[in-house]
C-alpha atoms as a PDB file:
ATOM      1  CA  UNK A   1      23.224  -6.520  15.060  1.00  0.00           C
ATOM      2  CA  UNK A   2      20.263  -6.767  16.985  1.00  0.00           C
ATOM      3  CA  UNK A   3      16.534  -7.667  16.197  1.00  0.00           C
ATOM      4  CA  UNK A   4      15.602  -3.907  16.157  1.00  0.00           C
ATOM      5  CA  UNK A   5      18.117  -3.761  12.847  1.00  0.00           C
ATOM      6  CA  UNK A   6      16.403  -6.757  11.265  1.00  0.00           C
ATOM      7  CA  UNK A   7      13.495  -7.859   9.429  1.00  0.00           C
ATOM      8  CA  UNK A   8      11.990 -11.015   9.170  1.00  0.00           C
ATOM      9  CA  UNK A   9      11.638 -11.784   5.209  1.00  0.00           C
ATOM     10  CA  UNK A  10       9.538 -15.165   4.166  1.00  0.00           C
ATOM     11  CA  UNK A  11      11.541 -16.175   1.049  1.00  0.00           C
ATOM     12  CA  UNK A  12      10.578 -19.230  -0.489  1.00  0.00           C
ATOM     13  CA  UNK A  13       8.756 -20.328   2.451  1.00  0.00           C
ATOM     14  CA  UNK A  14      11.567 -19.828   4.885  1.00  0.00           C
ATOM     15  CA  UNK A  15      12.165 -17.311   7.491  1.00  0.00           C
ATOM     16  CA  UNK A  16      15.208 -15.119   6.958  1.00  0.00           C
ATOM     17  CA  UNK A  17      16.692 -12.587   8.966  1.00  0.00           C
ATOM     18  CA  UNK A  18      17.754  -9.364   7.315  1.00  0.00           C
ATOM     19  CA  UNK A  19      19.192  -6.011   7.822  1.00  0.00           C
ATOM     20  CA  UNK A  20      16.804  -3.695   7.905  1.00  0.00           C
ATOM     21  CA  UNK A  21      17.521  -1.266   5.222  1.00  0.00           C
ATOM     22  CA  UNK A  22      18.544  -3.536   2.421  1.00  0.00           C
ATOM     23  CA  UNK A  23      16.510  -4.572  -1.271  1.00  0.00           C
ATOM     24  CA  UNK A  24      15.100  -7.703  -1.533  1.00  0.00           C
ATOM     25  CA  UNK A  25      17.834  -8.541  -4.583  1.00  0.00           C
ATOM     26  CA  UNK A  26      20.737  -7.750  -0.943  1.00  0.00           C
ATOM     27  CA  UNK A  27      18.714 -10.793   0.522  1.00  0.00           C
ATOM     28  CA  UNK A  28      18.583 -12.970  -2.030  1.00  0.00           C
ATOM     29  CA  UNK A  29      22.627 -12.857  -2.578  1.00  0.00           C
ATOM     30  CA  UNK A  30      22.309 -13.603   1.695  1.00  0.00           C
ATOM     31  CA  UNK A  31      20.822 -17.121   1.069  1.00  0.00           C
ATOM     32  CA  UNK A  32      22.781 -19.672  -1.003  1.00  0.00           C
ATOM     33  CA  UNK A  33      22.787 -19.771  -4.374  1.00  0.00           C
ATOM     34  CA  UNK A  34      21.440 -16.386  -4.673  1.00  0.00           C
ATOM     35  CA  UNK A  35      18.743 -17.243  -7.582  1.00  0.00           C
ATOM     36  CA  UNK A  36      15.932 -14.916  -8.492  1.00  0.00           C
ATOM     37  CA  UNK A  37      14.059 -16.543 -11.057  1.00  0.00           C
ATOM     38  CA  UNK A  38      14.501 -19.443 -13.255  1.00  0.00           C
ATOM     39  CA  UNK A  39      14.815 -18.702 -17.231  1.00  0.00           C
ATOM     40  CA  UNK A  40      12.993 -20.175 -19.917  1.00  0.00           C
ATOM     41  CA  UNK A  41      15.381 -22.723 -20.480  1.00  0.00           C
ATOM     42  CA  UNK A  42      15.683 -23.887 -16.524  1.00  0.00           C
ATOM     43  CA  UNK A  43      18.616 -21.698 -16.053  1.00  0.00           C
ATOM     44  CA  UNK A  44      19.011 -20.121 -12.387  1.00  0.00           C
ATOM     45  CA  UNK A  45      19.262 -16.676 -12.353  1.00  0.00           C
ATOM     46  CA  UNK A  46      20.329 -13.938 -10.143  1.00  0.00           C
ATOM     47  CA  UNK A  47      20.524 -10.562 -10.076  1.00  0.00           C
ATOM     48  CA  UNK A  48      22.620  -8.809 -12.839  1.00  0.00           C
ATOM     49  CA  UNK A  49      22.251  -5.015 -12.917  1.00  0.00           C
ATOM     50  CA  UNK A  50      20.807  -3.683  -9.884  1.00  0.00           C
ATOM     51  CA  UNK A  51      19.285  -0.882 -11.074  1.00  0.00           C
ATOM     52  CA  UNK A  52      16.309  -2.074 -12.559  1.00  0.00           C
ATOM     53  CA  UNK A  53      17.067  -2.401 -16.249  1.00  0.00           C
ATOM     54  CA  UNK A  54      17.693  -5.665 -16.893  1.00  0.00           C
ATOM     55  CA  UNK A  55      14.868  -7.845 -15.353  1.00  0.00           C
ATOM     56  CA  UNK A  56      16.557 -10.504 -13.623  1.00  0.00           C
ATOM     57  CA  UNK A  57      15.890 -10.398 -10.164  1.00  0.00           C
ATOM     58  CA  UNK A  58      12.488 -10.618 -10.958  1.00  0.00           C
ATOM     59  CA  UNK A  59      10.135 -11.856  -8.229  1.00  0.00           C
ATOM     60  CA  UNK A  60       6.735 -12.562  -6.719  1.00  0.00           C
ATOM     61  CA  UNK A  61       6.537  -9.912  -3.485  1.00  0.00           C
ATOM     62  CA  UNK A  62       3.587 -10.487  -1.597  1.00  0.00           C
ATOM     63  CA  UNK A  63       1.741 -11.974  -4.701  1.00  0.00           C
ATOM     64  CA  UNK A  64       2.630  -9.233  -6.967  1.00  0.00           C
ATOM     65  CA  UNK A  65       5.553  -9.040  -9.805  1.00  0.00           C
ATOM     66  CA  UNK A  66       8.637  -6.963  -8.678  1.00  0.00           C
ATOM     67  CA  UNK A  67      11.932  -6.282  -9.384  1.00  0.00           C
ATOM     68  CA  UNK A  68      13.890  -7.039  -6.003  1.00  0.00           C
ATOM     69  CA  UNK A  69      16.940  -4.864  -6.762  1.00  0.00           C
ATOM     70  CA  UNK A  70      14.249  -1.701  -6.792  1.00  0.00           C
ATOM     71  CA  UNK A  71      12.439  -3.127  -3.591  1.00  0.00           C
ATOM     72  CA  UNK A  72      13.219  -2.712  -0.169  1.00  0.00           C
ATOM     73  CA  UNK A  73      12.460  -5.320   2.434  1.00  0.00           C
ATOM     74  CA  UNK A  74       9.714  -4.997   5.087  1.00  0.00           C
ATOM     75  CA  UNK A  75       9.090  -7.013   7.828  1.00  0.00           C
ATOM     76  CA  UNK A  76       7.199 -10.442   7.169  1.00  0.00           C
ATOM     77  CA  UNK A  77       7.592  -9.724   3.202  1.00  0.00           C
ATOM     78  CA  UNK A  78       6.531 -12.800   1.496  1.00  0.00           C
ATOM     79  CA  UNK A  79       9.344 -13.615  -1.829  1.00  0.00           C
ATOM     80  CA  UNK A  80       8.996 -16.125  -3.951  1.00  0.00           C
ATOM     81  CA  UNK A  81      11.576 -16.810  -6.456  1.00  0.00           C
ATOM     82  CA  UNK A  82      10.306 -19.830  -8.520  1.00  0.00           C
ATOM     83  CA  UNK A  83      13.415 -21.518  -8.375  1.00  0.00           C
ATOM     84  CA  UNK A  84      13.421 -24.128  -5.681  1.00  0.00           C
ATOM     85  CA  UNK A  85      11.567 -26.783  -7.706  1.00  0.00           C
ATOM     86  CA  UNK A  86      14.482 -26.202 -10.984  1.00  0.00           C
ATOM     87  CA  UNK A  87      17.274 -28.764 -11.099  1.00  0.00           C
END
């Protein structure tokens, strides 16, 4: 793959590379342990349906509220997932 086919997608702070192409929720299974949001009881989550019904892989894109399994990535995207400060 070269850099042409990826995208560089700020998640969590940190640069990762991507294939261009993919959902946000495809990146987020790319970088250990997958997590897109952090329930109410300080459960990790991650992605469950991928098709936008069930709500878990929701995210901060760029500021905003999104579900990453309905979002593609772009370059210098900025995802936030909320869960690198749970336990």
């Amino acid at each position: 793959m070269n850099r042409a086919d990826t995208l560089a997608l700020i998640l969590d702070g940190q640069t990762l590379q991507v294939p261009a192409g993919i959902t946000v929720a495809a990146a987020l299974a790319q970088r250990p342990p997958g997590c897109s949001r952090v329930s109410v009881s300080g459960e990790k989550r991650a992605p469950f349906c991928g098709m936008g019904i069930c709500h878990e892989c929701s995210v901060l894109i760029n500021g905003r509220r999104q579900l990453a399994c309905q979002t593609l990535c772009a370059n210098d995207m900025r995802v936030d997932t909320g869960t690198e400060a749970a336990t």
